[in-house]
N, C-alpha and C. Protein backbone atom coordinates (compact mmCIF):
# COMPACT_ATOMS: atom_id res chain seq x y z
N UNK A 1 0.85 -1.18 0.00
CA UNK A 1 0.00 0.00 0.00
C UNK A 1 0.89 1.24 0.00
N UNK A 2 0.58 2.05 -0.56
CA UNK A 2 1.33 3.31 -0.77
C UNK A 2 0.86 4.35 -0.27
N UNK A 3 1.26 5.66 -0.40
CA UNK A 3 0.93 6.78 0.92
C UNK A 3 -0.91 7.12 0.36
N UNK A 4 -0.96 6.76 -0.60
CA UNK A 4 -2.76 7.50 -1.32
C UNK A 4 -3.25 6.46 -0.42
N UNK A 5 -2.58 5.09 -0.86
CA UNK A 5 -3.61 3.97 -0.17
C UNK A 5 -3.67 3.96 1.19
N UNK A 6 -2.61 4.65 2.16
CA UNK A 6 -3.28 4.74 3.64
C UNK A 6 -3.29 5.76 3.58
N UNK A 7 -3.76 6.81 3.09
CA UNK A 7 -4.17 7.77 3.60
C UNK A 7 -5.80 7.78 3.40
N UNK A 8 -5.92 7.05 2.78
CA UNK A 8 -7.84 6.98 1.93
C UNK A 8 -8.30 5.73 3.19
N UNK A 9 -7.30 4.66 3.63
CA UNK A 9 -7.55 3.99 4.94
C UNK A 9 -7.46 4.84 6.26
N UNK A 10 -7.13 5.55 6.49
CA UNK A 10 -6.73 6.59 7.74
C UNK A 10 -7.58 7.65 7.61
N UNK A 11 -8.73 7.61 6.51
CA UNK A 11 -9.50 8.94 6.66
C UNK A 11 -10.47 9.00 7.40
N UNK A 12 -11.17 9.71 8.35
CA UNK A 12 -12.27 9.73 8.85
C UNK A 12 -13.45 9.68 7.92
N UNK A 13 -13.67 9.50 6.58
CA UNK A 13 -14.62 9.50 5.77
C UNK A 13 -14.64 8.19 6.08
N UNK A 14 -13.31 7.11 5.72
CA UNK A 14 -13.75 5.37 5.22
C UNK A 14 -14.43 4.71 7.34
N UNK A 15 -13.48 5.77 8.39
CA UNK A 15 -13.94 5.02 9.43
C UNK A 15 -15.76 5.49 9.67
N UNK A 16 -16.18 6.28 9.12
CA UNK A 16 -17.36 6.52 9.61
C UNK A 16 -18.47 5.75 8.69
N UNK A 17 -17.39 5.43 7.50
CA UNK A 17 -18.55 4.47 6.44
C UNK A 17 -18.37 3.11 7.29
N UNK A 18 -17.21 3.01 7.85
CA UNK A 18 -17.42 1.30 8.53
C UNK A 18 -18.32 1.55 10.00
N UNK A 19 -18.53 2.36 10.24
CA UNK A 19 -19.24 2.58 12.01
C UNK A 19 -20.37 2.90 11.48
N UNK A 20 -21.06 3.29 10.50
CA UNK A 20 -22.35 3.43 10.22
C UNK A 20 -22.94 2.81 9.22
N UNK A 21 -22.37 2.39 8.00
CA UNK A 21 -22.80 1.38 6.93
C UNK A 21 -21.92 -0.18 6.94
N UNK A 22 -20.76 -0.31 6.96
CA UNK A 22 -20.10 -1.36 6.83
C UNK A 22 -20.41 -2.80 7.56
N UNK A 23 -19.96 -2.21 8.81
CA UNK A 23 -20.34 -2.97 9.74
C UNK A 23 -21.46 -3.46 10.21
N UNK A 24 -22.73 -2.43 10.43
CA UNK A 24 -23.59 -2.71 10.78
C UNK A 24 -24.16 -3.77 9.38
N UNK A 25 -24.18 -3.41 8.27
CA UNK A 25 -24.55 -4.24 7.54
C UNK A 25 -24.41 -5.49 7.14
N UNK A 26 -22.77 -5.85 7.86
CA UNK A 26 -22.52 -7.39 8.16
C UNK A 26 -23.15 -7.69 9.12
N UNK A 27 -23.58 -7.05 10.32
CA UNK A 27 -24.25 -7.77 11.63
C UNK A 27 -25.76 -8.29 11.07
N UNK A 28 -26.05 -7.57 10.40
CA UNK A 28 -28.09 -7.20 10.01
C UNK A 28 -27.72 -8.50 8.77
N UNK A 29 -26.61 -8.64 7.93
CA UNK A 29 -26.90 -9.82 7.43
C UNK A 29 -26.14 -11.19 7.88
N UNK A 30 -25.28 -11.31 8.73
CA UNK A 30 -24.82 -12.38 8.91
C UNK A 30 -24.95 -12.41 10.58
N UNK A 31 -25.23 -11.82 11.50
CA UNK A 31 -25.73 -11.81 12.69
C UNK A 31 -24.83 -11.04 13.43
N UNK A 32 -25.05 -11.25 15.10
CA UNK A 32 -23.85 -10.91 15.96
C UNK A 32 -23.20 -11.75 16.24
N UNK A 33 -22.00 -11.33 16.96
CA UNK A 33 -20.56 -12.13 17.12
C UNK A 33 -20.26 -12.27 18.72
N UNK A 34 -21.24 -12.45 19.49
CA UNK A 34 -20.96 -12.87 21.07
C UNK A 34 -20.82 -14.27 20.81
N UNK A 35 -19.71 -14.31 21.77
CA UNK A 35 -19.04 -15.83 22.12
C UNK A 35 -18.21 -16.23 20.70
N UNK A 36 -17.97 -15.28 19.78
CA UNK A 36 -17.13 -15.79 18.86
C UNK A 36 -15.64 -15.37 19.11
N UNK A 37 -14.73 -16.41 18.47
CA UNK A 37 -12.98 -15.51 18.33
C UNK A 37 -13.25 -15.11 16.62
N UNK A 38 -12.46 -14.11 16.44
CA UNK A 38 -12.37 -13.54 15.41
C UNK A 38 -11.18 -13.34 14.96
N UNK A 39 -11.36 -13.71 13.64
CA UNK A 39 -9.71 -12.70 12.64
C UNK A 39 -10.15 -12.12 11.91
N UNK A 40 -9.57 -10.93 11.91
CA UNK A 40 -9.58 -9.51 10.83
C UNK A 40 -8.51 -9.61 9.51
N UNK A 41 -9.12 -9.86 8.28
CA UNK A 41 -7.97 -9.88 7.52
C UNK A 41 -7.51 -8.42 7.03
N UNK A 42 -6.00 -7.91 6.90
CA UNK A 42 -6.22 -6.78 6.13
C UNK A 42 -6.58 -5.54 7.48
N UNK A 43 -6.25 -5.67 8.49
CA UNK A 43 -6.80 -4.78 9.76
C UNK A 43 -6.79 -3.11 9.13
N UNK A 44 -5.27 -2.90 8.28
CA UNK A 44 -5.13 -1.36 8.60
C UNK A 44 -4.77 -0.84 9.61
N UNK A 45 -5.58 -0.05 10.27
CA UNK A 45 -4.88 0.66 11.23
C UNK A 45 -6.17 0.63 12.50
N UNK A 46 -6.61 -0.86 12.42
CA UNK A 46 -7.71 -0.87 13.68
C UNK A 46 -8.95 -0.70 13.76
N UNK A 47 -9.54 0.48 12.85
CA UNK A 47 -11.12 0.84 13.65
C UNK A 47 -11.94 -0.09 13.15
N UNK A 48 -11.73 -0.94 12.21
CA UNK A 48 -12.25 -1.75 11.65
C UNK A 48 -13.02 -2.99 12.89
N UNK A 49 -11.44 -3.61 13.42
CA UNK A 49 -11.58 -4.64 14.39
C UNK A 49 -12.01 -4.06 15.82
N UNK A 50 -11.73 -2.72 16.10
CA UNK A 50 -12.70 -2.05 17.03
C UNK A 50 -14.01 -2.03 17.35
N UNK A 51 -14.64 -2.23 15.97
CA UNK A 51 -16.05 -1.92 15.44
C UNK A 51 -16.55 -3.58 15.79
N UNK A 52 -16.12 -4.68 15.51
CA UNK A 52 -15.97 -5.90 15.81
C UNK A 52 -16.53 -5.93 16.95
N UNK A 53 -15.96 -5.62 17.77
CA UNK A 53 -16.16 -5.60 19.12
C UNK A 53 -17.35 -4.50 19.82
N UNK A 54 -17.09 -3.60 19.34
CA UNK A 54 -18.10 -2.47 19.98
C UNK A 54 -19.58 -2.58 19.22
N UNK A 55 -19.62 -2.94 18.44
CA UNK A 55 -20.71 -2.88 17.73
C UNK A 55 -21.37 -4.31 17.43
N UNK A 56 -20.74 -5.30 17.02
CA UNK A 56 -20.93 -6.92 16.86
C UNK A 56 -20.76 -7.51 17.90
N UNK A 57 -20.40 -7.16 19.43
CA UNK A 57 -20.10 -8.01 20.15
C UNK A 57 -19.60 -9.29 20.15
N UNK A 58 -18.47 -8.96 19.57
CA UNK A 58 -17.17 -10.28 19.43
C UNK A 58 -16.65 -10.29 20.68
N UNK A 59 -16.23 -11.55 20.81
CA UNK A 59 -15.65 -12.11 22.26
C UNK A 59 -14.32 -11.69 22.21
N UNK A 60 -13.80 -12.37 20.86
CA UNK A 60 -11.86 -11.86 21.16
C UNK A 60 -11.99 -11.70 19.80
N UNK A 61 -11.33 -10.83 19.49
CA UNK A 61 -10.45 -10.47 17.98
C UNK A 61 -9.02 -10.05 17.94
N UNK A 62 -8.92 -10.89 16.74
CA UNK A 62 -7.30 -11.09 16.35
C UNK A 62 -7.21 -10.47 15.12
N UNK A 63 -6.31 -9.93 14.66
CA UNK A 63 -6.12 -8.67 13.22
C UNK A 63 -5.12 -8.70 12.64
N UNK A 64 -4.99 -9.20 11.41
CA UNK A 64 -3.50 -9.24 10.63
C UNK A 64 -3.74 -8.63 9.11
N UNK A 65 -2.28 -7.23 9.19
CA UNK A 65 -2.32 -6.73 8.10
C UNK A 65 -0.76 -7.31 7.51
N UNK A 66 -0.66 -7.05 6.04
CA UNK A 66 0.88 -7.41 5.45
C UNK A 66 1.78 -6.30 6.05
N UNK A 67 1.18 -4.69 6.12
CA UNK A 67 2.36 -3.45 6.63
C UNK A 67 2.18 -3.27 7.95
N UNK A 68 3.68 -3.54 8.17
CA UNK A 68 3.95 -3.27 9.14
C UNK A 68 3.78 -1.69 9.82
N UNK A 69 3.77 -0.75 8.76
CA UNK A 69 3.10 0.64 9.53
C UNK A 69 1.62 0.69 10.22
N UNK A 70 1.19 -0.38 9.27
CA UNK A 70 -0.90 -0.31 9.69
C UNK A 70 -0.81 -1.03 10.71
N UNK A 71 -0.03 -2.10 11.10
CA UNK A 71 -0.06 -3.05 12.50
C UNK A 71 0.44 -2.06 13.48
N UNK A 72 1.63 -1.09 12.82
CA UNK A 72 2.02 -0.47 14.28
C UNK A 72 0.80 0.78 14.74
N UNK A 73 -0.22 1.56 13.55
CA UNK A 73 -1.39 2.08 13.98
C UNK A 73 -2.44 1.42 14.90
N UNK A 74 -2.87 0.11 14.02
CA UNK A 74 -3.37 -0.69 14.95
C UNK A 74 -3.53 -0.95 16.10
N UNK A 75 -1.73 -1.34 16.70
CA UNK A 75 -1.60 -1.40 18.17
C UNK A 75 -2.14 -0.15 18.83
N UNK A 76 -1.57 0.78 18.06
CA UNK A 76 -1.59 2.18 19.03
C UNK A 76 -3.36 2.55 19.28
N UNK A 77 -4.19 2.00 18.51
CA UNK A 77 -5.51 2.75 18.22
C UNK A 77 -6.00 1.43 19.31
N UNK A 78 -5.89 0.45 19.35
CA UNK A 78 -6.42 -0.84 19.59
C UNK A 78 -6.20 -0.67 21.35
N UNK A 79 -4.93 -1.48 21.01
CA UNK A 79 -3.94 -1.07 22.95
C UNK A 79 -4.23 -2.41 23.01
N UNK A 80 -4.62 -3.21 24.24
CA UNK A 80 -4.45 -4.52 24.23
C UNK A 80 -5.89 -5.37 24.14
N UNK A 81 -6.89 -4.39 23.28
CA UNK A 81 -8.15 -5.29 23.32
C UNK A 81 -8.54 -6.03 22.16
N UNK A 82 -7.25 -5.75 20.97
CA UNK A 82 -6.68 -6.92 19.97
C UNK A 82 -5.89 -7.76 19.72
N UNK A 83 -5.76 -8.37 19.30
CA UNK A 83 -4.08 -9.22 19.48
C UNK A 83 -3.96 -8.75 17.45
N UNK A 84 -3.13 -7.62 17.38
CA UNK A 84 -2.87 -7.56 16.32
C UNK A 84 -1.21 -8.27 15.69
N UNK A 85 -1.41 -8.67 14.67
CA UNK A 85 0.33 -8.98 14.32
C UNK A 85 0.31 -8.89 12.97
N UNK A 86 1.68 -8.56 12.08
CA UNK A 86 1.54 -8.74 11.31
C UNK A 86 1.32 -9.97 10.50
N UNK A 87 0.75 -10.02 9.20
CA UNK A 87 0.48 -11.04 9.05
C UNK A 87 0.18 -11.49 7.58
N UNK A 88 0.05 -12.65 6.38
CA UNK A 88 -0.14 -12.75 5.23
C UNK A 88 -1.59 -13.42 5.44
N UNK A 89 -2.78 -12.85 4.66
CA UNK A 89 -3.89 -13.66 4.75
C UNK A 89 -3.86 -14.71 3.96
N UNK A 90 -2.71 -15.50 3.07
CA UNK A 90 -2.97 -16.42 2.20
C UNK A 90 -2.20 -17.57 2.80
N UNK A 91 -1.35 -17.66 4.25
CA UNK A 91 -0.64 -18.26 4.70
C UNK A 91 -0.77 -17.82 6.50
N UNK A 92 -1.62 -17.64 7.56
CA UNK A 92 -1.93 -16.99 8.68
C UNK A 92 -0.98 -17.38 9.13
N UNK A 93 -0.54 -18.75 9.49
CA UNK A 93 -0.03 -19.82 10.34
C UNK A 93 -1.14 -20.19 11.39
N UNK A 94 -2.11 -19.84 11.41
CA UNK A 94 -3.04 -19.98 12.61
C UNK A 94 -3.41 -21.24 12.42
N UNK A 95 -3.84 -22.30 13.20
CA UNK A 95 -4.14 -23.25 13.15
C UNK A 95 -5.57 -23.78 12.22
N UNK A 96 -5.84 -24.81 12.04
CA UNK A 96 -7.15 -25.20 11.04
C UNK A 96 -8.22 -25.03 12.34
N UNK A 97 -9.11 -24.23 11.64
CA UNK A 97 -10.36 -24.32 12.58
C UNK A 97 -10.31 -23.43 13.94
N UNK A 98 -9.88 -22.57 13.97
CA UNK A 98 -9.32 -21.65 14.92
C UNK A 98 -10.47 -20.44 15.31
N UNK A 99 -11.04 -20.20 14.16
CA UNK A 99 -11.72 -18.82 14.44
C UNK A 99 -13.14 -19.47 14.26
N UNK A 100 -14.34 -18.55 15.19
CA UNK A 100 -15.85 -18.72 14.49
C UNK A 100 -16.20 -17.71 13.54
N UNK A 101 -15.39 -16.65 12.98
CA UNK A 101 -15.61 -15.68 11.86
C UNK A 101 -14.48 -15.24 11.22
N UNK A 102 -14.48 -14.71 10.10
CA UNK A 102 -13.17 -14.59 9.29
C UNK A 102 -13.78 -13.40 8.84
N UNK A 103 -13.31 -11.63 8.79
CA UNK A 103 -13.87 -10.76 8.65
C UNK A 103 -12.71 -9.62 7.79
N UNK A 104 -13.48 -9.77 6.38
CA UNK A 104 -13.00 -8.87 5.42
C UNK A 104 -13.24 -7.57 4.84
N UNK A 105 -12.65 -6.53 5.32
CA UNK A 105 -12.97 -4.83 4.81
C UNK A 105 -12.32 -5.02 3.61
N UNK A 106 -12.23 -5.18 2.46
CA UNK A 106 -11.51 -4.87 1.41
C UNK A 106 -10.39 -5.18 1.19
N UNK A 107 -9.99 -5.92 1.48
CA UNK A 107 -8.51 -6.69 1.45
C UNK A 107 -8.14 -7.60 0.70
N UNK A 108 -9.16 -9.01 0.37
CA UNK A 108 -9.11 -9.64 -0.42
C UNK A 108 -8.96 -9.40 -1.74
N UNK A 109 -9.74 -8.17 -2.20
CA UNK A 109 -9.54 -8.14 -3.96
C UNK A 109 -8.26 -7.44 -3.90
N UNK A 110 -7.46 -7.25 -2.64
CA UNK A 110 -6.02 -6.62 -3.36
C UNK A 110 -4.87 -7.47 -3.46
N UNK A 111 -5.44 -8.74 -3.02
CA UNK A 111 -4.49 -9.98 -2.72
C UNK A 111 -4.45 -10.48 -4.55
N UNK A 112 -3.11 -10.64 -5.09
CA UNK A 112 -3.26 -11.69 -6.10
C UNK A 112 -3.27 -13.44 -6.05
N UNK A 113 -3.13 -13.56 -5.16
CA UNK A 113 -3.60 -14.85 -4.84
C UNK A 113 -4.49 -15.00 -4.01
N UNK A 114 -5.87 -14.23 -4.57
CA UNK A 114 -7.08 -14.11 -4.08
C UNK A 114 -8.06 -15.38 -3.82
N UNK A 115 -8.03 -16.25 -4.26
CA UNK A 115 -7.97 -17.46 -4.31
C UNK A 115 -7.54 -18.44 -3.52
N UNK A 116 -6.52 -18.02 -3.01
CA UNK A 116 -5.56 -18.78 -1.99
C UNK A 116 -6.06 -18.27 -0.76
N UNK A 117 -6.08 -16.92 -0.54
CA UNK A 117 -6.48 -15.90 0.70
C UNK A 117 -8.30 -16.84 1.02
N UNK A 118 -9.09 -17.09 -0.08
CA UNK A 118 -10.34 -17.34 0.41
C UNK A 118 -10.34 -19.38 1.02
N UNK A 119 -9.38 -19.86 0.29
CA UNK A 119 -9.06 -21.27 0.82
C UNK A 119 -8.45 -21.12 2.28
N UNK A 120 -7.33 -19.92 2.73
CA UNK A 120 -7.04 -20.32 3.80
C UNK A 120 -8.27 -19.32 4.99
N UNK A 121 -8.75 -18.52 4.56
CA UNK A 121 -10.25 -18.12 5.26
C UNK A 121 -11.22 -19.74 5.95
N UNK A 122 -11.62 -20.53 4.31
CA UNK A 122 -12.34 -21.84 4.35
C UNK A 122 -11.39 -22.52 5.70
N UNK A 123 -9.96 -22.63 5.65
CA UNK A 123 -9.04 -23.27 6.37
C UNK A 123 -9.17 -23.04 8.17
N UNK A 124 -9.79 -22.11 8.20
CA UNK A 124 -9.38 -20.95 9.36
C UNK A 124 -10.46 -21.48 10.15
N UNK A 125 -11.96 -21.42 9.50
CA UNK A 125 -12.75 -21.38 10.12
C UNK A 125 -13.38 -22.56 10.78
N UNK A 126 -14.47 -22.22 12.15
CA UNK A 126 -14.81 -23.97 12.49
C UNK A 126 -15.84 -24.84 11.51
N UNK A 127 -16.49 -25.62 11.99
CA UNK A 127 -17.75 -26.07 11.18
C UNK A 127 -18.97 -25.01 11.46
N UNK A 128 -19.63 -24.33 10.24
CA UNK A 128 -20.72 -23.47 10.59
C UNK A 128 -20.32 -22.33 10.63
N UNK A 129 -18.75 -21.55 10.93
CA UNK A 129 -18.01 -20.67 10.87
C UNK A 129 -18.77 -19.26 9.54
N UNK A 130 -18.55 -18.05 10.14
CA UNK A 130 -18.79 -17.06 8.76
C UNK A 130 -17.81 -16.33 8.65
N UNK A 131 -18.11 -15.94 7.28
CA UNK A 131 -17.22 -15.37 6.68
C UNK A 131 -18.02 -14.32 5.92
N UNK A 132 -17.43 -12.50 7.10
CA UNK A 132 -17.96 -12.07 6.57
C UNK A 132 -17.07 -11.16 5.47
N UNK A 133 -17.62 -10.42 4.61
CA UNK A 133 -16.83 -9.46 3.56
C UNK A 133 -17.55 -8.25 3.01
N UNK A 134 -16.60 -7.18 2.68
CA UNK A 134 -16.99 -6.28 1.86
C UNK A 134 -15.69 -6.16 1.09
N UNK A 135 -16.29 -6.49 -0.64
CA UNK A 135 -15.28 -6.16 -1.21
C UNK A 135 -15.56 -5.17 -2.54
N UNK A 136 -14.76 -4.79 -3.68
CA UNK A 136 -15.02 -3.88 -4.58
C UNK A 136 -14.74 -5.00 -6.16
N UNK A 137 -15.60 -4.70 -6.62
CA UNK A 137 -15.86 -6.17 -7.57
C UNK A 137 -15.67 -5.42 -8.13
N UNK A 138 -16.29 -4.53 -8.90
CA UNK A 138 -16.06 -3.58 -10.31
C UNK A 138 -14.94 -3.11 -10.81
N UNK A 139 -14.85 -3.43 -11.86
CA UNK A 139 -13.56 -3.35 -12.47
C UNK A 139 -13.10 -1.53 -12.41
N UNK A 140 -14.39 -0.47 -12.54
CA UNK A 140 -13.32 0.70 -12.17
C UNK A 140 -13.04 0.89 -11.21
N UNK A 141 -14.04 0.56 -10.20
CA UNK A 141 -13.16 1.17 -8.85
C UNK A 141 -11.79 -0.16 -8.60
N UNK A 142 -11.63 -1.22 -9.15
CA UNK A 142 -10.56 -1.86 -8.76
C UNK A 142 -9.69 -0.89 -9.37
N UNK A 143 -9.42 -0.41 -10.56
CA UNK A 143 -8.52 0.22 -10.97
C UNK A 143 -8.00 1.89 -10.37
N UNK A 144 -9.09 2.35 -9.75
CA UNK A 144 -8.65 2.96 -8.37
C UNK A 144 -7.62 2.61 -6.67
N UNK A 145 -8.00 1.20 -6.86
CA UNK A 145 -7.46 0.60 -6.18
C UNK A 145 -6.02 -0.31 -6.53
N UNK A 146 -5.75 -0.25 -7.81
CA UNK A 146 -4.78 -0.40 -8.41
C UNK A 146 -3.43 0.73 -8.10
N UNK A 147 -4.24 2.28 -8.10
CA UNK A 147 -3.80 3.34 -8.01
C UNK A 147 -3.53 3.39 -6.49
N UNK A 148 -3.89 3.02 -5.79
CA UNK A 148 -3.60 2.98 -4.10
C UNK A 148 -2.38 2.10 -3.43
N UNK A 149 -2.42 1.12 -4.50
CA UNK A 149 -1.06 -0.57 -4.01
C UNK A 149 -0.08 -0.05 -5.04
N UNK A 150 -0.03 0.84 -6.32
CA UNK A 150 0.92 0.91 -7.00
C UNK A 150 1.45 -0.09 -8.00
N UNK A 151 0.17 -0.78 -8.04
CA UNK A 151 0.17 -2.28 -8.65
C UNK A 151 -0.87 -2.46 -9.94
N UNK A 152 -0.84 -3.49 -10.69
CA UNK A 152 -2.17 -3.86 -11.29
C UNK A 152 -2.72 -4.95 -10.56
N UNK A 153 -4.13 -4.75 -10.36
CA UNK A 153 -4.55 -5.98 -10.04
C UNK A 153 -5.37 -6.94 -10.51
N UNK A 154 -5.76 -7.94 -10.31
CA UNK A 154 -6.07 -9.59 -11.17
C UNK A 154 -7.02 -8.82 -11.55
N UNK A 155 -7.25 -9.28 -13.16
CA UNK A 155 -8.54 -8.43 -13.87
C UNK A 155 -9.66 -10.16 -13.46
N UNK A 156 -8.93 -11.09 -12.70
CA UNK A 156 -10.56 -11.79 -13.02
C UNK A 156 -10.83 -11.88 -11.57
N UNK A 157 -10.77 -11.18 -10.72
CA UNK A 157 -11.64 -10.54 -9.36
C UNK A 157 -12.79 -9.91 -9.61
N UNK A 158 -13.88 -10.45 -9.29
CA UNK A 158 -15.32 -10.02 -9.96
C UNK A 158 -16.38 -10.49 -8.71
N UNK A 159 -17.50 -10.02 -9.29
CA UNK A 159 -18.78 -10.45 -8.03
C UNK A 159 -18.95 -11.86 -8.72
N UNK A 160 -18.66 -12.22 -10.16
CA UNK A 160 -19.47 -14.01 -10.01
C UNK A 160 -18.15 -14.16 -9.65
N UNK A 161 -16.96 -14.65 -10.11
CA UNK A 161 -16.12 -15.38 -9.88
C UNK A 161 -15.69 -15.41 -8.05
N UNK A 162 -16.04 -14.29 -7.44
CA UNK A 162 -15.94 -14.19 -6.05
C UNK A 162 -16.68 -15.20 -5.57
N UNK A 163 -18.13 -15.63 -5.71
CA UNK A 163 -19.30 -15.89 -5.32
C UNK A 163 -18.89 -17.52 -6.01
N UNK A 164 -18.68 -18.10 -7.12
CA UNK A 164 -18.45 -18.88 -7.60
C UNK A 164 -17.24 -19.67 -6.47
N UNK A 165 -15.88 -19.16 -6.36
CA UNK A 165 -14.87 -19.56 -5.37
C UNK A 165 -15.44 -20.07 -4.15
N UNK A 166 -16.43 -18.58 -3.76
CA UNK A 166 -16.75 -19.35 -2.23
C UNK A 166 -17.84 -20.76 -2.52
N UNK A 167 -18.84 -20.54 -3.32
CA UNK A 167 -19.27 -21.86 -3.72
C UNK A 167 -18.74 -23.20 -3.86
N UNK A 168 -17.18 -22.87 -4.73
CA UNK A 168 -16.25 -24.23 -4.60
C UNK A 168 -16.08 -24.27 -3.30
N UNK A 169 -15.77 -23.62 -2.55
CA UNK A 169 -15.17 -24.00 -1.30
C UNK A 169 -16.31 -24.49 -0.38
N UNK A 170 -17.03 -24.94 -0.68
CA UNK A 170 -18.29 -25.47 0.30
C UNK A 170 -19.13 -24.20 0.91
N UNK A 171 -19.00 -23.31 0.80
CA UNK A 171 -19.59 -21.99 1.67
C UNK A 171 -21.23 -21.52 0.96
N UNK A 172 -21.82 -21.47 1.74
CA UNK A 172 -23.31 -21.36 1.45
C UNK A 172 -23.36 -19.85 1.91
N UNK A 173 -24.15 -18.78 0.85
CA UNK A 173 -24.52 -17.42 0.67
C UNK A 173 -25.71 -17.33 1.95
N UNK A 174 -24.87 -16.29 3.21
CA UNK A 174 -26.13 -16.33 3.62
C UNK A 174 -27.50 -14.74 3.98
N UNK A 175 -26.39 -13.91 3.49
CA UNK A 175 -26.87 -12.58 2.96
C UNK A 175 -26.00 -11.88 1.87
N UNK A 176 -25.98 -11.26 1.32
CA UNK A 176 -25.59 -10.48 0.46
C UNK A 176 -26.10 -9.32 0.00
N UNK A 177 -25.86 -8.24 -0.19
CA UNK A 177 -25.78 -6.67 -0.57
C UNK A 177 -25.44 -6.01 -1.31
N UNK A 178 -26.06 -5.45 -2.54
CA UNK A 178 -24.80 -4.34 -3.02
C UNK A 178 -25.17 -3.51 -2.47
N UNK A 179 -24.01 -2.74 -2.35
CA UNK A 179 -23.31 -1.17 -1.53
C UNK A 179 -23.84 -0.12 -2.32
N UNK A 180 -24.26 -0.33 -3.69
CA UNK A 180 -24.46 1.16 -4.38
C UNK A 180 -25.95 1.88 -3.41
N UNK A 181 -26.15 3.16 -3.52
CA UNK A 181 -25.13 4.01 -3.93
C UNK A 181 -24.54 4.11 -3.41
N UNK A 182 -24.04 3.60 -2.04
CA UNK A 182 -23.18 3.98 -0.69
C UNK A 182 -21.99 4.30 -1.07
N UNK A 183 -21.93 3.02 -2.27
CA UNK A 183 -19.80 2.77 -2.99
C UNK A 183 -19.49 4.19 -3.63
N UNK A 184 -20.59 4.85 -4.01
CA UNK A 184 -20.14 5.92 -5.04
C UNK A 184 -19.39 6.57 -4.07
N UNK A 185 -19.58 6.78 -2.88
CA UNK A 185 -18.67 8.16 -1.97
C UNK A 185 -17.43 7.25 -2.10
N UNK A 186 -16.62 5.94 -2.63
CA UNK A 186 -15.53 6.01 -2.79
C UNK A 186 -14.99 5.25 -1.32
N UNK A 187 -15.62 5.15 -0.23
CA UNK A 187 -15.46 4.58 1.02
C UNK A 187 -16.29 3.10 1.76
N UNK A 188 -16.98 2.68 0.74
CA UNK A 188 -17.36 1.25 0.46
C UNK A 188 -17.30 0.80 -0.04
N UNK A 189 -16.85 -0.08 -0.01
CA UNK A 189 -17.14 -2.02 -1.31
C UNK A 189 -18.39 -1.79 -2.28
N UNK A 190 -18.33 -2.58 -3.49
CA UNK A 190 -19.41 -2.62 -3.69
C UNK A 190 -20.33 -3.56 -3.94
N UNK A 191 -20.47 -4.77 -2.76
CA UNK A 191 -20.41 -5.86 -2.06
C UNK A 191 -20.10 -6.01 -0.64
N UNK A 192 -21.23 -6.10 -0.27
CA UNK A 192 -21.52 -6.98 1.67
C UNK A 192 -22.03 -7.76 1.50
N UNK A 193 -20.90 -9.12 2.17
CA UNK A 193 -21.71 -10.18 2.28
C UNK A 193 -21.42 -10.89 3.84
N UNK A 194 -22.10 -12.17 3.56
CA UNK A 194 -21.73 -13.51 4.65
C UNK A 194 -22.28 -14.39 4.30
N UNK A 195 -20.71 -15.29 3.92
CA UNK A 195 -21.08 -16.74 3.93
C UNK A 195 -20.89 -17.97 4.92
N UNK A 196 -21.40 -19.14 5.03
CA UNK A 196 -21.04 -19.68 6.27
C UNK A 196 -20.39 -21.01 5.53
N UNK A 197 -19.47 -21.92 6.48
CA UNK A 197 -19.25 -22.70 5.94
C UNK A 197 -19.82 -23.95 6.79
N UNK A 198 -20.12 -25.41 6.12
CA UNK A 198 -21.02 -26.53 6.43
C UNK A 198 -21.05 -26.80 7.76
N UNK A 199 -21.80 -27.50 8.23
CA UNK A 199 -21.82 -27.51 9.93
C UNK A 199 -20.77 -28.67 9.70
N UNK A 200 -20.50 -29.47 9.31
CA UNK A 200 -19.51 -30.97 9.15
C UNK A 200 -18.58 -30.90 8.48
């Protein structure tokens, strides 16, 4: 991520779209999170996995970004009511079956082994486990987001092929959303979802 791309993460515009649209809209479609452990993929710089907690009533949350600058915000915004570290979402090291939710702000479509990132999500979670997400499917705003990592990114990151993956992976749709017009302000996905994976 480059200085546009945390600075558009560090704005009070994207934290107030996650404290008033983001979040709440994963709770209203995939439920609350009492008595769950949680991982945050992609944390940033915290308010995200804050919101986890204050708003979803998650039991414990755990938060792993790849920069090491957003983990060291993190800590500082967090203090010790996360266990943040840095971290690769396509390789956690966390054990199989570890978390009851796997919770994505936009992180996944910047992964090129996007694919891999949603197998070790499937990997992560228990039986019945969700997985929730907001991501940006559309090919222009990815290319905004291209402009943020300094990168190109996978042109076949899309809403079917997203939806299709989690399908291979056993995961059953159990709300879903588009974000428009919300996405147009540039500070939402344009896609909320939650999927769960099999009770067995």
């Amino acid at each position: 991520m480059n200085r546009l791309g945390r600075a558009a993460l560090n704005s009070p515009a994207r934290a107030a779209a996650q404290r008033r649209w983001v979040v709440p809209t994963m709770g209203r479609l995939g439920g609350r999170l009492e008595g769950c452990r949680v991982l945050e993929v992609g944390c940033g710089r915290g308010f995200g996995a804050a919101l986890l907690l204050d708003l979803l009533g998650a039991d414990a949350v755990d938060a792993i970004d790849i920069d090491p600058l957003m983990v060291h915000l993190a800590r500082r915004r967090v203090g010790g009511r996360v266990g943040v570290q840095v971290g690769d979402l396509v390789a956690t090291g966390a054990a199989p079956g570890s978390y009851d939710a796997v919770v994505d702000m936009g992180a996944i479509h910047l992964e090129p082994r996007w694919r891999e990132a949603l197998r070790e999500t499937a990997r992560l979670l228990r039986p019945a486990g969700r997985f929730y997400f907001e991501e940006i499917v559309r090919p222009s705003r990815q290319a905004l987001s291209a402009v943020a990592t300094g990168r190109p990114l996978r042109s076949d990151f899309a809403r079917p092929t997203l939806l299709a993956e989690l399908d291979a992976l056993g995961f059953v749709i159990v709300g879903l959303e588009e974000a428009w017009p919300k996405a147009l302000t540039g500070m939402v996905g344009d896609v909320i979802g939650v999927a769960r994976r099999p009770e067995v």
